[in-house]
Protein backbone atom coordinates (compact mmCIF):
# COMPACT_ATOMS: atom_id res chain seq x y z
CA UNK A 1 131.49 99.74 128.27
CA UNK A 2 132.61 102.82 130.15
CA UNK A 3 136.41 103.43 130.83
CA UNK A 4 138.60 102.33 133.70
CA UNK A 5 138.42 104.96 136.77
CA UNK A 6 142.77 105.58 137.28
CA UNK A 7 142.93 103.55 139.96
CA UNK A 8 140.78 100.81 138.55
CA UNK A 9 143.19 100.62 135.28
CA UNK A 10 146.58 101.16 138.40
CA UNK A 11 145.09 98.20 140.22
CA UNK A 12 144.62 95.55 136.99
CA UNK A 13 148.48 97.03 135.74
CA UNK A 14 149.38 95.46 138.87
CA UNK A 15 147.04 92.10 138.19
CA UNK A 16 148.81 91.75 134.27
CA UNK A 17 152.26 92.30 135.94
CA UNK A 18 151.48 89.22 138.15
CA UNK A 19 150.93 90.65 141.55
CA UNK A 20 148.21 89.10 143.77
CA UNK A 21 145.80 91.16 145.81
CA UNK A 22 148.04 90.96 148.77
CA UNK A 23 150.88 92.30 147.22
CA UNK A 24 148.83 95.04 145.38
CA UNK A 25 147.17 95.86 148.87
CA UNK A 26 151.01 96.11 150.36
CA UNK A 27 152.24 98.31 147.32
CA UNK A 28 149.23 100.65 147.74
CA UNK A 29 148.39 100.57 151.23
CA UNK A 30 145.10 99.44 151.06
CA UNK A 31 142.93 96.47 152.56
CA UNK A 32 143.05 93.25 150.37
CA UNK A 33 139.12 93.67 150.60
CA UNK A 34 139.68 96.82 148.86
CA UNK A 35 141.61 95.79 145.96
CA UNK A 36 139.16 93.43 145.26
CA UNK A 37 136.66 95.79 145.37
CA UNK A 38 138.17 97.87 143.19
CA UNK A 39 138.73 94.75 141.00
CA UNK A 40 135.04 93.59 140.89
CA UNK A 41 134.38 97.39 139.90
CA UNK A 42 136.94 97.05 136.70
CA UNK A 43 135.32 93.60 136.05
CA UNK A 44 131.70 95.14 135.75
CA UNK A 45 132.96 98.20 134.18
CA UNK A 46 134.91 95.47 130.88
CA UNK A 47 132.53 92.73 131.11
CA UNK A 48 134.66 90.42 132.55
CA UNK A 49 134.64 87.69 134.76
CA UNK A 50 137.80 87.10 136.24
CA UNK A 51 141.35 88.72 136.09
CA UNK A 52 142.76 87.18 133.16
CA UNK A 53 139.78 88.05 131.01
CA UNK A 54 139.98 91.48 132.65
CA UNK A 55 143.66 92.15 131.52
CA UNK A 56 142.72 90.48 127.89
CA UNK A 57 139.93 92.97 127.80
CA UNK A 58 141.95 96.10 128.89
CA UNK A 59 144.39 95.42 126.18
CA UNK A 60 142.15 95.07 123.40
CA UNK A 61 140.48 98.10 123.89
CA UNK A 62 143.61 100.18 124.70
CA UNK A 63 142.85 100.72 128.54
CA UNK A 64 146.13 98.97 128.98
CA UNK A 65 149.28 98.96 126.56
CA UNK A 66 151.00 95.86 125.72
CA UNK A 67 154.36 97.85 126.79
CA UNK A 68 153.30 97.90 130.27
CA UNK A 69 153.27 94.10 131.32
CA UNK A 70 157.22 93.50 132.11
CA UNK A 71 158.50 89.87 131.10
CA UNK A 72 160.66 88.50 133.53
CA UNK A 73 163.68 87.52 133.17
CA UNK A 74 163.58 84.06 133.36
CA UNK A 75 160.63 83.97 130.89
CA UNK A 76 162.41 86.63 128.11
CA UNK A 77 165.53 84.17 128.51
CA UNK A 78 163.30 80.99 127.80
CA UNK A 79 161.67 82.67 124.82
């Protein structure tokens, strides 16, 4: 497995924080179509085959920290 590109491991931050690829595109001023580019990239790149196993892999081999995915609050009050 080779490692996340920056933008790659920026781009599934914003998938385990819950954004969609519209809202990713709007944050980084980019084409949908280009987020999921750069998605099916980080995909190849872990193995994976969608975003939730994406994220799952990221975190288990350390290209994304546990401290980065926010709760919110409704969830963190719930829990």
């Amino acid at each position: 497995m080779k490692d996340l590109t920056a933008r790659q491991r920026q781009v599934l931050l914003l998938v385990a924080n819950g954004n969609t690829n519209a809202q990713i595109a709007a944050w980084l001023h980019v084409s949908v179509h280009t987020v999921a580019e750069i998605l099916t990239a980080a995909y190849r790149r872990l193995g994976a085959s969608d975003r939730a196993q994406a994220v799952a892999i990221a975190l288990a081999v350390g290209e994304l920290g546990v401290h980065q995915i926010h709760i919110p609050d409704q969830q963190r009050d719930a829990a």
